[in-house]
C-alpha atoms as a PDB file:
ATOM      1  CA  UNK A   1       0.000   0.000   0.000  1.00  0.00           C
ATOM      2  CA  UNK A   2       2.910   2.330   0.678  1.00  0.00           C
ATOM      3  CA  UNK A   3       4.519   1.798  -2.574  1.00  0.00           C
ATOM      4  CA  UNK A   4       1.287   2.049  -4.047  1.00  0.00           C
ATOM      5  CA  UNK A   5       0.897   5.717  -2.638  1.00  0.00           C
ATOM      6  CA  UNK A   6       4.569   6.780  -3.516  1.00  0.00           C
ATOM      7  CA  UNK A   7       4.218   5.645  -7.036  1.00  0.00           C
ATOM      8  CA  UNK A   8       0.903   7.771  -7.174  1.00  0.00           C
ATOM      9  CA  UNK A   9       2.796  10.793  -5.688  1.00  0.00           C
ATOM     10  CA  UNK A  10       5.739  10.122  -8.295  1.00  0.00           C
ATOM     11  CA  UNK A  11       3.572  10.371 -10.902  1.00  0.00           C
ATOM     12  CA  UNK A  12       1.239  13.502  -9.706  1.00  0.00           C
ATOM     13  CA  UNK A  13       4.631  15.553  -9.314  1.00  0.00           C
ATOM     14  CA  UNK A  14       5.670  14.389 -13.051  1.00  0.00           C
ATOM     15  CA  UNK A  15       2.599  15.750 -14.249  1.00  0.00           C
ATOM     16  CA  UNK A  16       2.138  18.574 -12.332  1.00  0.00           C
ATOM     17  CA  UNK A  17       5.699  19.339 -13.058  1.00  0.00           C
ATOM     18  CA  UNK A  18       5.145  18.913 -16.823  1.00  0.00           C
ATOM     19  CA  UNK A  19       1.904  21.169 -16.822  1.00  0.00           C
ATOM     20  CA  UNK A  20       4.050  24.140 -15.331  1.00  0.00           C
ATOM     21  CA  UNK A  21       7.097  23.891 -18.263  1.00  0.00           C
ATOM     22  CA  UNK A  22       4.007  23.850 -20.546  1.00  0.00           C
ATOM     23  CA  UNK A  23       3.081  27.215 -19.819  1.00  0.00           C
ATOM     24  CA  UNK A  24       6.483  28.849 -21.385  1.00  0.00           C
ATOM     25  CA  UNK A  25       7.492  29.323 -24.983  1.00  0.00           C
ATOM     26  CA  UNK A  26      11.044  29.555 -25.205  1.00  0.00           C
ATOM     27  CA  UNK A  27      13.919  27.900 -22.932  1.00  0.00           C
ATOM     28  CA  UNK A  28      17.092  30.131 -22.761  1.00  0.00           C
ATOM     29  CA  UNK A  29      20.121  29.139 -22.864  1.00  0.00           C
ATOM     30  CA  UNK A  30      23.152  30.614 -21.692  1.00  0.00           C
ATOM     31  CA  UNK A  31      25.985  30.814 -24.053  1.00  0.00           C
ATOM     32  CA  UNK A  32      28.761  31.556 -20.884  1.00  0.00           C
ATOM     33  CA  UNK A  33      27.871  29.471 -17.608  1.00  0.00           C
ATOM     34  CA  UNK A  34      28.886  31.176 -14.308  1.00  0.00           C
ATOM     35  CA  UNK A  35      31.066  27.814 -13.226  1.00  0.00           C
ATOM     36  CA  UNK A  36      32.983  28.295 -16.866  1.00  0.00           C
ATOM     37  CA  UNK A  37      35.259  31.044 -17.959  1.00  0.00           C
ATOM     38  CA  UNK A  38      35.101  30.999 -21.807  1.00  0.00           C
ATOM     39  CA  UNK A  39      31.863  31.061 -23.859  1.00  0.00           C
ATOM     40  CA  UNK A  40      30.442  27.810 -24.655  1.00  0.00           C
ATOM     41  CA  UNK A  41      33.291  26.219 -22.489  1.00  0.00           C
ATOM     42  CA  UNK A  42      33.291  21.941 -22.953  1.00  0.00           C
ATOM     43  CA  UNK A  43      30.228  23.291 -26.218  1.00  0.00           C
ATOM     44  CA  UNK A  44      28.285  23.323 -22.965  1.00  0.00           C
ATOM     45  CA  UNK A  45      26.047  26.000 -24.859  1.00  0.00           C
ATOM     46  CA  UNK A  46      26.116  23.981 -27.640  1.00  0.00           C
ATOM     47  CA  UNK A  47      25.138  20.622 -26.569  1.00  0.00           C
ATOM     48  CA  UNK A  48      22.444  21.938 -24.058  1.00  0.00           C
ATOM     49  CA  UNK A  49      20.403  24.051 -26.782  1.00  0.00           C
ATOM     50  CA  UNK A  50      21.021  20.512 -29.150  1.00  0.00           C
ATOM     51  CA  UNK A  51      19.469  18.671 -26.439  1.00  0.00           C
ATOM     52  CA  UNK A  52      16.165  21.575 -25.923  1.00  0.00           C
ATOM     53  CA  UNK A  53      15.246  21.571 -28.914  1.00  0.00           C
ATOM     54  CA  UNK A  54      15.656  17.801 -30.256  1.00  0.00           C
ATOM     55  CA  UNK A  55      12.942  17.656 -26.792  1.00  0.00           C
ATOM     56  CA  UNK A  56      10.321  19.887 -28.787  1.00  0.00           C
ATOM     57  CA  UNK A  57      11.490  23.223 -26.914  1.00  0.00           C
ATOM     58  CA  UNK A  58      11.944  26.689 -28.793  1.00  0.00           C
ATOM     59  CA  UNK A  59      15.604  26.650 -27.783  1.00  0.00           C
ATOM     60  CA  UNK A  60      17.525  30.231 -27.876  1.00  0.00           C
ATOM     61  CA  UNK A  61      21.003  31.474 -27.244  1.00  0.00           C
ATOM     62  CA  UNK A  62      20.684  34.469 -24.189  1.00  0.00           C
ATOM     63  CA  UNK A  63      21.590  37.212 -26.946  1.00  0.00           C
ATOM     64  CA  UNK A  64      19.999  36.151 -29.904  1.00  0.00           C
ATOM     65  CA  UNK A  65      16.464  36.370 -28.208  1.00  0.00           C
ATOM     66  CA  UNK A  66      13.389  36.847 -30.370  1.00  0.00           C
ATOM     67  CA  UNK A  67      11.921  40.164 -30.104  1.00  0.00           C
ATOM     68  CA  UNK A  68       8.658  38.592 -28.552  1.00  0.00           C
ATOM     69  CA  UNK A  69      11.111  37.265 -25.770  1.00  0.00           C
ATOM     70  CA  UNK A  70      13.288  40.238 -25.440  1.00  0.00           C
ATOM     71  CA  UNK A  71       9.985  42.388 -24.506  1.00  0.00           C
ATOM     72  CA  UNK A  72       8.726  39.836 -21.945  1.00  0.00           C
ATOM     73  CA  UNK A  73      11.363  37.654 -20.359  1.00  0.00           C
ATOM     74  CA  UNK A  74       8.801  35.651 -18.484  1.00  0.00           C
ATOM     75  CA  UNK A  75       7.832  33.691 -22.057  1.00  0.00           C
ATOM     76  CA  UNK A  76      10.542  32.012 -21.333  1.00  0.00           C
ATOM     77  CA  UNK A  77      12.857  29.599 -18.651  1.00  0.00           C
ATOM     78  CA  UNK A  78      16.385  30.122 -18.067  1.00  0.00           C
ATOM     79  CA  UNK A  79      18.345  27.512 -17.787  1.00  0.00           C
ATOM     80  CA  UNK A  80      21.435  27.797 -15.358  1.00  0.00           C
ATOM     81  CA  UNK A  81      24.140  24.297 -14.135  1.00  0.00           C
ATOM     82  CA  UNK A  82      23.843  22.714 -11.111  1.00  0.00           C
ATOM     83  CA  UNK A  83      27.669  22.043 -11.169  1.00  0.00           C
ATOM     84  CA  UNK A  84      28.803  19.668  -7.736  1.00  0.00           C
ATOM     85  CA  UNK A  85      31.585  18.242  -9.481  1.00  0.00           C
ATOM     86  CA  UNK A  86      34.641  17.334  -7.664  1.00  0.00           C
ATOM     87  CA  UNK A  87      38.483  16.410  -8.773  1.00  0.00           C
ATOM     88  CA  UNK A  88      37.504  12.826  -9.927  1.00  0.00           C
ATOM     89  CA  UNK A  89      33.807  12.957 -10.863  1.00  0.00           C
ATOM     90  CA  UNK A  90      31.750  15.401 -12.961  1.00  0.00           C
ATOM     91  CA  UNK A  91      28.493  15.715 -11.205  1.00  0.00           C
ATOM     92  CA  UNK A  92      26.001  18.652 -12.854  1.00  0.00           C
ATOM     93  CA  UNK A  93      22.248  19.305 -13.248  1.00  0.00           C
ATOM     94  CA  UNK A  94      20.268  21.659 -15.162  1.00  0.00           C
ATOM     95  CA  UNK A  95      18.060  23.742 -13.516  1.00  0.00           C
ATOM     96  CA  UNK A  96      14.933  25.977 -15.013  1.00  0.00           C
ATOM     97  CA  UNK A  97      14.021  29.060 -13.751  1.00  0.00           C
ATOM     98  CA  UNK A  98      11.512  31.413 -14.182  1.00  0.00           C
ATOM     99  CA  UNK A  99      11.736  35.393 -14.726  1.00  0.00           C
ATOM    100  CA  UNK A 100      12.235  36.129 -11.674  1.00  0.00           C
ATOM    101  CA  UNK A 101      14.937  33.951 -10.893  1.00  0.00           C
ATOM    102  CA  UNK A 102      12.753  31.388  -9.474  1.00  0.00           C
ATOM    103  CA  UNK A 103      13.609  27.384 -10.124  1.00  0.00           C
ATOM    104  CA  UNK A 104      10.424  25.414 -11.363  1.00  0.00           C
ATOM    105  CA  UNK A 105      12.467  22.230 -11.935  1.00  0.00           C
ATOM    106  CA  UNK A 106      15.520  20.991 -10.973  1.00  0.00           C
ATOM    107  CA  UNK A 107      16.659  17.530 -12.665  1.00  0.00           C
ATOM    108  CA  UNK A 108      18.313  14.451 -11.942  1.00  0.00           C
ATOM    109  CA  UNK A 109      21.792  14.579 -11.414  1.00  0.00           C
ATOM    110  CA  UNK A 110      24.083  13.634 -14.033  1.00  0.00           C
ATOM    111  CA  UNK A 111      27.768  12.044 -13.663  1.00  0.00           C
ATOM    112  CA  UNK A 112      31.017  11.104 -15.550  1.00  0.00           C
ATOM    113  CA  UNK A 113      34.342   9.554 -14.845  1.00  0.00           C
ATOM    114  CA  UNK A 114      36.070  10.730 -17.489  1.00  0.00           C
ATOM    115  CA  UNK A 115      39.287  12.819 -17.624  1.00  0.00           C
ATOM    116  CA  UNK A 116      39.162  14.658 -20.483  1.00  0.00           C
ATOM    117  CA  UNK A 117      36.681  17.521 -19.168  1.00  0.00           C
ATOM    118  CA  UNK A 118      34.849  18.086 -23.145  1.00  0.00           C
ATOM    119  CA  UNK A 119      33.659  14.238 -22.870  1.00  0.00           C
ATOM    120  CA  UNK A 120      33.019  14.170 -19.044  1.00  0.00           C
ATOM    121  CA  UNK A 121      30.791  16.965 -19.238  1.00  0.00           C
ATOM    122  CA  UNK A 122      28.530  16.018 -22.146  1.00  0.00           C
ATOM    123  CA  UNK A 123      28.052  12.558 -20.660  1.00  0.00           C
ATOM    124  CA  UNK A 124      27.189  14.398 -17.202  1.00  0.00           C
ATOM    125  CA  UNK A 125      24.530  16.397 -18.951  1.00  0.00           C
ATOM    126  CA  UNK A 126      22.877  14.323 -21.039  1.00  0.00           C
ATOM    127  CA  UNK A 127      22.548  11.806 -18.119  1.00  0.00           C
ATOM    128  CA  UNK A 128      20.719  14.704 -16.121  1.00  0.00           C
ATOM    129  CA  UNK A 129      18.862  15.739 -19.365  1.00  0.00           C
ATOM    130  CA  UNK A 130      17.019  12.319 -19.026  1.00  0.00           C
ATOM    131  CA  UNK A 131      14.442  13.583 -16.525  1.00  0.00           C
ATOM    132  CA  UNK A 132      13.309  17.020 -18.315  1.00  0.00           C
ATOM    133  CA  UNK A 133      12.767  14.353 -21.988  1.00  0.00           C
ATOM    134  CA  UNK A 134      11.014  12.177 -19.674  1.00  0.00           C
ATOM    135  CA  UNK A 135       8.161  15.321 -19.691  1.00  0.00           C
ATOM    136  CA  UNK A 136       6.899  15.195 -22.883  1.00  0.00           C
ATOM    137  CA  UNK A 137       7.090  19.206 -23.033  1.00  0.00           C
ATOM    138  CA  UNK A 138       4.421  20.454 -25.434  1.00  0.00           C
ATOM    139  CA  UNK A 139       3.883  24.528 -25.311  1.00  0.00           C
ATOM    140  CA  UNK A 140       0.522  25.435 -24.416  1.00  0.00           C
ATOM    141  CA  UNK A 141      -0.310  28.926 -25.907  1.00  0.00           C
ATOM    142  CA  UNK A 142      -2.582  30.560 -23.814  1.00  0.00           C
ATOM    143  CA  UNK A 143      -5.267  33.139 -25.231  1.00  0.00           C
ATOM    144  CA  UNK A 144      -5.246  36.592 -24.108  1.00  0.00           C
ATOM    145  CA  UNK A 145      -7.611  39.266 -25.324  1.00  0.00           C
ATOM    146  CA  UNK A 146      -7.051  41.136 -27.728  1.00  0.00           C
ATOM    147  CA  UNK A 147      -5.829  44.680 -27.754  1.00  0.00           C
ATOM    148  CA  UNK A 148      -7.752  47.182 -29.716  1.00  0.00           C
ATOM    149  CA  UNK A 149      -4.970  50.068 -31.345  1.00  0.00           C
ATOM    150  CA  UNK A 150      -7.199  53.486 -31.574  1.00  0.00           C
ATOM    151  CA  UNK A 151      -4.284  55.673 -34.301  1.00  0.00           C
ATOM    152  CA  UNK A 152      -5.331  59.177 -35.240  1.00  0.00           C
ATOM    153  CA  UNK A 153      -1.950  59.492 -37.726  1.00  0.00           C
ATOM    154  CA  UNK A 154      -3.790  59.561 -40.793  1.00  0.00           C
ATOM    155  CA  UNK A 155      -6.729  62.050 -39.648  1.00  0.00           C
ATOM    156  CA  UNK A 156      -3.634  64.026 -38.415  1.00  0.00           C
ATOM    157  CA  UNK A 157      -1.813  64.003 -41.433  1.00  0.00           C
ATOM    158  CA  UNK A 158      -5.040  64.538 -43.460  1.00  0.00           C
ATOM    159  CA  UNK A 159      -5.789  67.842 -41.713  1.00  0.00           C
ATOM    160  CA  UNK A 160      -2.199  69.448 -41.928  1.00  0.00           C
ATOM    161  CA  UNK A 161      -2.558  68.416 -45.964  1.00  0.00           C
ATOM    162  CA  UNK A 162      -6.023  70.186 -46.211  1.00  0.00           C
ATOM    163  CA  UNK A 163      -4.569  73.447 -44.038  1.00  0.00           C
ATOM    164  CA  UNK A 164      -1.551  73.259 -46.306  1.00  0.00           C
ATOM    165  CA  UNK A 165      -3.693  73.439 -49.065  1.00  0.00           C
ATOM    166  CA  UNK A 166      -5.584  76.324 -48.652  1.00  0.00           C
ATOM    167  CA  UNK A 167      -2.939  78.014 -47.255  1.00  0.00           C
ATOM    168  CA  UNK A 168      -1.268  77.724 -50.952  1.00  0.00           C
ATOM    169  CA  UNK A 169      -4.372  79.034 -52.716  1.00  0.00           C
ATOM    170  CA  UNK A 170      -4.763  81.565 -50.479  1.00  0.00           C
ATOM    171  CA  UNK A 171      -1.444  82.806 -51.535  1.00  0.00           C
ATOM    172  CA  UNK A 172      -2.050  81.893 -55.446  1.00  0.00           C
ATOM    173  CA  UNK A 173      -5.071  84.294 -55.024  1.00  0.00           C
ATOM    174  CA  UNK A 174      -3.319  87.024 -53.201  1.00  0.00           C
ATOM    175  CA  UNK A 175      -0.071  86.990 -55.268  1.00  0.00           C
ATOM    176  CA  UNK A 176      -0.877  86.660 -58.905  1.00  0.00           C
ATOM    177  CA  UNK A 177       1.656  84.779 -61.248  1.00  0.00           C
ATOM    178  CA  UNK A 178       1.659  87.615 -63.467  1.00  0.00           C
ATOM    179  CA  UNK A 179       1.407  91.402 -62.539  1.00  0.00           C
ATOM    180  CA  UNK A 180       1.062  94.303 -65.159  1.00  0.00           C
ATOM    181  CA  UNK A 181       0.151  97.692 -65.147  1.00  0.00           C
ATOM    182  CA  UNK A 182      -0.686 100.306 -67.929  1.00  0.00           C
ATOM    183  CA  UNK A 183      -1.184 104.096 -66.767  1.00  0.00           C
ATOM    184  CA  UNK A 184      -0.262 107.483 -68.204  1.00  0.00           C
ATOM    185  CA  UNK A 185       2.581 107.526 -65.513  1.00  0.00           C
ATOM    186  CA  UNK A 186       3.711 104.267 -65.428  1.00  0.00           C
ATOM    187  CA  UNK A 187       3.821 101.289 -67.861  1.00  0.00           C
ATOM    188  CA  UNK A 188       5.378  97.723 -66.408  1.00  0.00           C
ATOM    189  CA  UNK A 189       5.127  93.960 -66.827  1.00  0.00           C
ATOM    190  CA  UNK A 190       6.177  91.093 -64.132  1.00  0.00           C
ATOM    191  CA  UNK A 191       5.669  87.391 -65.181  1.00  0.00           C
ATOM    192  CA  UNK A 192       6.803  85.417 -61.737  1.00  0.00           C
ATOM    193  CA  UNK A 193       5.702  81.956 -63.252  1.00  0.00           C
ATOM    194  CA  UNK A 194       8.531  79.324 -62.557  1.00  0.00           C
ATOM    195  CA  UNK A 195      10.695  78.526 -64.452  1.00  0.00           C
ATOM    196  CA  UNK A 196      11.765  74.917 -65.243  1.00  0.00           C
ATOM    197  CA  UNK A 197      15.579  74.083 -64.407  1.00  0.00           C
ATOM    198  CA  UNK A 198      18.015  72.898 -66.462  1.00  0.00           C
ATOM    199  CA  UNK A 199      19.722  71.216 -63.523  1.00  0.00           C
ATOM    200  CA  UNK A 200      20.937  67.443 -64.310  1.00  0.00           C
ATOM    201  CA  UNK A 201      21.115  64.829 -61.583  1.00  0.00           C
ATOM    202  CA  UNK A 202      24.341  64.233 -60.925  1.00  0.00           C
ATOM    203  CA  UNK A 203      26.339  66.461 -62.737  1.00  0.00           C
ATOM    204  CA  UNK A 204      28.092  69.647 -61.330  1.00  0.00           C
ATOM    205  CA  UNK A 205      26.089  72.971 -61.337  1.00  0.00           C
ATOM    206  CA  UNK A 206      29.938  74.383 -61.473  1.00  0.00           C
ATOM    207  CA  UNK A 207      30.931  72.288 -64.179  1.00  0.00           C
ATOM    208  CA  UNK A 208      29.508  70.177 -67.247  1.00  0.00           C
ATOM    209  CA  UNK A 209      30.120  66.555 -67.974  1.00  0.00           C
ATOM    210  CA  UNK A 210      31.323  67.359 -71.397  1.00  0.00           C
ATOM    211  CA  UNK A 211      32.862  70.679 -72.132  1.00  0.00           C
ATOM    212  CA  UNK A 212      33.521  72.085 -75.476  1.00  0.00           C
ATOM    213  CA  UNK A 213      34.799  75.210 -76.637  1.00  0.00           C
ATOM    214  CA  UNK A 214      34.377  76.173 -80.811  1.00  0.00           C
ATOM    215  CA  UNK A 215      35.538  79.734 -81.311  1.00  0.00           C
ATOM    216  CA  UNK A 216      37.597  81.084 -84.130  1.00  0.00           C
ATOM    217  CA  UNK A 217      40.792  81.401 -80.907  1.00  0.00           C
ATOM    218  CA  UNK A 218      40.231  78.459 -79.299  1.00  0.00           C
ATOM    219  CA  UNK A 219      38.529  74.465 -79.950  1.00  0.00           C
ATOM    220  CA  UNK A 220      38.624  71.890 -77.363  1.00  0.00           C
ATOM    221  CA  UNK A 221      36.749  69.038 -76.460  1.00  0.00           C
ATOM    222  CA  UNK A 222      37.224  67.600 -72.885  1.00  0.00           C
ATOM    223  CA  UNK A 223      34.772  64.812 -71.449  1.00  0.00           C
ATOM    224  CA  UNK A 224      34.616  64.354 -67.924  1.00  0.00           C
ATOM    225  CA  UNK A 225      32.326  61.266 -67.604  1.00  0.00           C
ATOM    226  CA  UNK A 226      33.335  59.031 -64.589  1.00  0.00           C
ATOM    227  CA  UNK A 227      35.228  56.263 -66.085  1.00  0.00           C
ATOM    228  CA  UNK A 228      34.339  52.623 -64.021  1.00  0.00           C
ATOM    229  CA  UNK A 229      37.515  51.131 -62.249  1.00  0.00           C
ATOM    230  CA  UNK A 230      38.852  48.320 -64.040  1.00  0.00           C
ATOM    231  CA  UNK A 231      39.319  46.697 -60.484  1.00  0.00           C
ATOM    232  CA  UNK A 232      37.293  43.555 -59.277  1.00  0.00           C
ATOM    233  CA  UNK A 233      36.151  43.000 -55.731  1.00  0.00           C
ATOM    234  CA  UNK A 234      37.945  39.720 -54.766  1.00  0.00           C
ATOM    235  CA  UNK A 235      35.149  36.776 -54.677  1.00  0.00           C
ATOM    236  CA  UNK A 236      34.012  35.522 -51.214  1.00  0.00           C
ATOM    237  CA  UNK A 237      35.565  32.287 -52.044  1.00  0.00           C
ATOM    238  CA  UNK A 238      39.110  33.656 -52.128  1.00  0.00           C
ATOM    239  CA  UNK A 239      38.389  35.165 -48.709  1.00  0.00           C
ATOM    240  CA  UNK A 240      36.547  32.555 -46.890  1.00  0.00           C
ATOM    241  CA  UNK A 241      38.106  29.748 -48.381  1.00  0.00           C
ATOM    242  CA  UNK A 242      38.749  28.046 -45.419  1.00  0.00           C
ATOM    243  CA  UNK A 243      36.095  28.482 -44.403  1.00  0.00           C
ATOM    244  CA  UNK A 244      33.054  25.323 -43.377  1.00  0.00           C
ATOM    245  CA  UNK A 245      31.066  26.771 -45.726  1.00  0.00           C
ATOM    246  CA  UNK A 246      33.237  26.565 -48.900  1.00  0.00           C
ATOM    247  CA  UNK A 247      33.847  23.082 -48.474  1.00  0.00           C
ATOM    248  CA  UNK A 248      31.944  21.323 -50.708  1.00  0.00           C
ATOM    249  CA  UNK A 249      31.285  17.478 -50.361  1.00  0.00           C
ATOM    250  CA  UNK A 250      32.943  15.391 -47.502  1.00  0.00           C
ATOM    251  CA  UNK A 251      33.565  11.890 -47.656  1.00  0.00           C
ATOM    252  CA  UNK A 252      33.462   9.816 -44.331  1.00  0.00           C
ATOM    253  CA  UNK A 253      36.282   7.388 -43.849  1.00  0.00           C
ATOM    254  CA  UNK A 254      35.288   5.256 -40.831  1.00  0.00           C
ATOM    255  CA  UNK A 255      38.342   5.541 -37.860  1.00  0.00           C
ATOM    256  CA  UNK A 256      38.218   3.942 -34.414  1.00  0.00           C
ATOM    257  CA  UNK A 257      37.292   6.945 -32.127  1.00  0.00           C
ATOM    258  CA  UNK A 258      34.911   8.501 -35.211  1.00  0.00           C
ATOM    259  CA  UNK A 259      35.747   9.543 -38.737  1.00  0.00           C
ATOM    260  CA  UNK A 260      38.016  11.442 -40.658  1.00  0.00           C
ATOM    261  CA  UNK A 261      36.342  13.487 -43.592  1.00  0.00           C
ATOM    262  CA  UNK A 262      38.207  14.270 -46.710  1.00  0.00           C
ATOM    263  CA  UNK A 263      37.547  16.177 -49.831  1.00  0.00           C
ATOM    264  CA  UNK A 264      37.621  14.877 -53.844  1.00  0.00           C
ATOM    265  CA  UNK A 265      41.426  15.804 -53.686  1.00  0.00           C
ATOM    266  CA  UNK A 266      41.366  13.714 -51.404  1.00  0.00           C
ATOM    267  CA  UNK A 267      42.285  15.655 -48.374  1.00  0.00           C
ATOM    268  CA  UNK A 268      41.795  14.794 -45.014  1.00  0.00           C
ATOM    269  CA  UNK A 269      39.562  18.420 -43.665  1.00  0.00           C
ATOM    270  CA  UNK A 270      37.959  17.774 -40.140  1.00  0.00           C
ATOM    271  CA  UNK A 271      37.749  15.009 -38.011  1.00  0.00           C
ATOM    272  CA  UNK A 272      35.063  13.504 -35.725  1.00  0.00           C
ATOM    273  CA  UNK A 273      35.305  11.813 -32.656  1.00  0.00           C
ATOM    274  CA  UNK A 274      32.363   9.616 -31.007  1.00  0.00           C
ATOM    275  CA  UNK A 275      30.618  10.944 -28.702  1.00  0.00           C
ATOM    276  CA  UNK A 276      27.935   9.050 -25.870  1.00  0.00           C
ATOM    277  CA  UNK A 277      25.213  10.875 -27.990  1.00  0.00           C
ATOM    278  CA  UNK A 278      23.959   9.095 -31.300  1.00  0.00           C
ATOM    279  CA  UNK A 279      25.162  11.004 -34.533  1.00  0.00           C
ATOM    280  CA  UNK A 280      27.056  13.675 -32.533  1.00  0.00           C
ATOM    281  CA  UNK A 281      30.512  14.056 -32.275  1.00  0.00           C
ATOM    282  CA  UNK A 282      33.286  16.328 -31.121  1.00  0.00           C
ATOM    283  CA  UNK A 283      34.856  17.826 -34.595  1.00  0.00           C
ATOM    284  CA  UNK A 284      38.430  19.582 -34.887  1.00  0.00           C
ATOM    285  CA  UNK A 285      38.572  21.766 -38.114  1.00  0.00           C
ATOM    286  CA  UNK A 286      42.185  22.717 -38.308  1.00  0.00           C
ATOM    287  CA  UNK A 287      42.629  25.328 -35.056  1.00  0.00           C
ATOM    288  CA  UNK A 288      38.618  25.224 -34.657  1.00  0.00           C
ATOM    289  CA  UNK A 289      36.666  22.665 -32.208  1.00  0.00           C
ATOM    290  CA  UNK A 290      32.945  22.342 -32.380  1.00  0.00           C
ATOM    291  CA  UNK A 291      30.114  19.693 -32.433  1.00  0.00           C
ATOM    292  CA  UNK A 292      28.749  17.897 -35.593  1.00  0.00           C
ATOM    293  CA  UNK A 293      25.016  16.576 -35.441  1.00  0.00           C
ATOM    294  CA  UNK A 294      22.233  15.301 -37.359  1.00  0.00           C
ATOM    295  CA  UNK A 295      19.228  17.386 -37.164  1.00  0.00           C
ATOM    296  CA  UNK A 296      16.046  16.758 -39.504  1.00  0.00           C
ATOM    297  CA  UNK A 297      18.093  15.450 -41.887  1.00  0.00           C
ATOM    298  CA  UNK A 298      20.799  17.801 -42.567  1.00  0.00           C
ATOM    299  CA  UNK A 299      24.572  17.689 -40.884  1.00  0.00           C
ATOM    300  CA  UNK A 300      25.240  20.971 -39.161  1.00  0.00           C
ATOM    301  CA  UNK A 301      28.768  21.996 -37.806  1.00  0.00           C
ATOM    302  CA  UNK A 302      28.316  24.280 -34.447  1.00  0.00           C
ATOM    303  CA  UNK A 303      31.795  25.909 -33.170  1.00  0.00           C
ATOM    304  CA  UNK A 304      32.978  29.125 -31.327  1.00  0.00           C
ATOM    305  CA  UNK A 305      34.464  32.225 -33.019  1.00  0.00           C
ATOM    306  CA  UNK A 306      35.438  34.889 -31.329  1.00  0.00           C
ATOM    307  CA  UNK A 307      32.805  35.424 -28.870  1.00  0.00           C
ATOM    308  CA  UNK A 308      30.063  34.132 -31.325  1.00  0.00           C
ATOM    309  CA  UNK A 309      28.523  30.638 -31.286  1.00  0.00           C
ATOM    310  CA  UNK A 310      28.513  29.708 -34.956  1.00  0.00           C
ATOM    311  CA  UNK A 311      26.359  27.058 -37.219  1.00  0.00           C
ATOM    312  CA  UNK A 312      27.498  26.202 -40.769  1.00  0.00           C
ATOM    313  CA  UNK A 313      25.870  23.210 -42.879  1.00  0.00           C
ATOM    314  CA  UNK A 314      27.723  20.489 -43.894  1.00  0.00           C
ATOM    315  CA  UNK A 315      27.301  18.169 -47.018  1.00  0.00           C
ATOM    316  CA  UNK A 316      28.429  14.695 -45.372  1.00  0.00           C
ATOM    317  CA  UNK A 317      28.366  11.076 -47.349  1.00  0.00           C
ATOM    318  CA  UNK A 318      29.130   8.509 -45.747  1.00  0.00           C
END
């Protein structure tokens, strides 16, 4: 009867727990954790939005919010580590929490033996990542009113172009086009009608295009007309071409820790190590680390520049 009741209380919290991380839209995801020193540290960042949003969350990086998010944080769950690892064993959980700083769930804690730090971690957290795919997450969009927008712009605008109007026949009427008079005393005519302008868009009111001088001292002809620069901006592909993008199809030759991929040279260009995670691995491109994974069909290649969290896609046979 005991067990009975603690299963039934298991299983109330699960729900009730998966009813509250219904109620928000986005999970956020911190690209620098406050235990780490360097942005995406371990691909930290990188493997917890993977996990997010392979679970059916709107995943986002902390500074690449949506502008729905950025104007109300509290559409969305923060997620910060639970780090208690010590010298031999990674130990870390994820925690959600709201807004306000407030933690609506806390999850199982994950662990690792490992010694490198990259692998020990990821192991760790997808361990602990077990428990929040456990609660079926499913958004439910609630339905608020709707706000009616009263604008007086246009009846605004409308009323400045009527005064504007009259104000310019008003003056039409009081100040003629053309004035003339004919007395004894004095005889004068005034035509004030405009007069259209010569003036060419984009050439000099100082100077002409083309200047030419035919006089019986002097005959010239001098054209001024910009001449285009024979020079030719350099082609993205010369400039990135070591870059992810620009490198065509790989070809997977199978190693024991993962594959190497080469090009149709061939040329051995990135390699990828296994990882506890199907179709993930850690990937070293020349001086840049990241993680390659398989998401809805496509290979994407997710590493650190700078201070930016990149994501390049990759054309991958195997």
């Amino acid at each position: 009867m005991r067990t009975f009741l603690s299963l039934v209380t298991i299983v109330l919290f699960a729900l009730n727990m998966q009813a509250q991380l219904n109620d928000y839209k986005y999970v956020i995801v911190p690209k620098k954790f406050d235990d780490f020193k360097n942005t995406n540290q371990y691909q930290t960042s990188t493997l917890i939005k993977y996990l997010f949003s392979n679970a059916g969350f709107n995943a986002v990086y902390d500074d690449e919010m949506p502008q729905e998010l950025a104007a109300n944080p509290c559409l969305g769950l923060k997620v910060k580590l639970d780090n208690q690892s010590s010298m031999f064993t990674t130990k870390t959980g994820l925690i959600l929490a709201d807004c306000t700083g407030k933690s609506i769930f806390l999850s199982q804690e994950g662990r690792s033996r490992e010694k490198e730090y990259k692998i020990s971690y990821q192991e760790a957290i997808s361990q602990a990542f077990k428990s929040i795919e456990a609660l079926n997450y499913e958004y439910s969009e609630k339905n608020e009113p709707e706000t009616v927008t009263l604008s007086y712009k246009n009846d605004i605008k409308d009323l400045n172009e009527e005064s504007k109007t009259e104000n310019t026949a008003k003056n039409t009427s009081e100040q003629p086009m053309v004035r003339q008079e004919a007395t004894v005393d004095n005889q004068s005519y005034e035509n004030k009608e405009p007069i259209a302008s010569n003036y060419v868009k984009g050439a000099s009111q100082t100077e002409s295009v083309v200047k030419q001088v035919a006089t019986t001292e002097e005959q010239s002809y001098e054209d001024k007309t910009p001449v285009q620069s024979p020079m030719v901006k350099a082609t993205d592909k010369t400039v990135n071409a070591k870059k992810p993008e620009d490198l065509g199809v790989l070809y997977a030759q199978e190693l024991p820790t993962g594959y190497q991929l080469v090009d149709s040279s061939p040329k051995i260009v990135m390699t990828l190590f296994k990882t506890s995670i199907k179709e993930m691995y850690a990937a070293k491109f020349g001086d840049i680390n990241g993680l390659v994974f398989k998401r809805d069909g496509k290979w994407l290649f997710d590493y650190t520049e700078g201070q930016a969290l990149i994501q390049k896609e990759l054309n991958i046979r195997f």
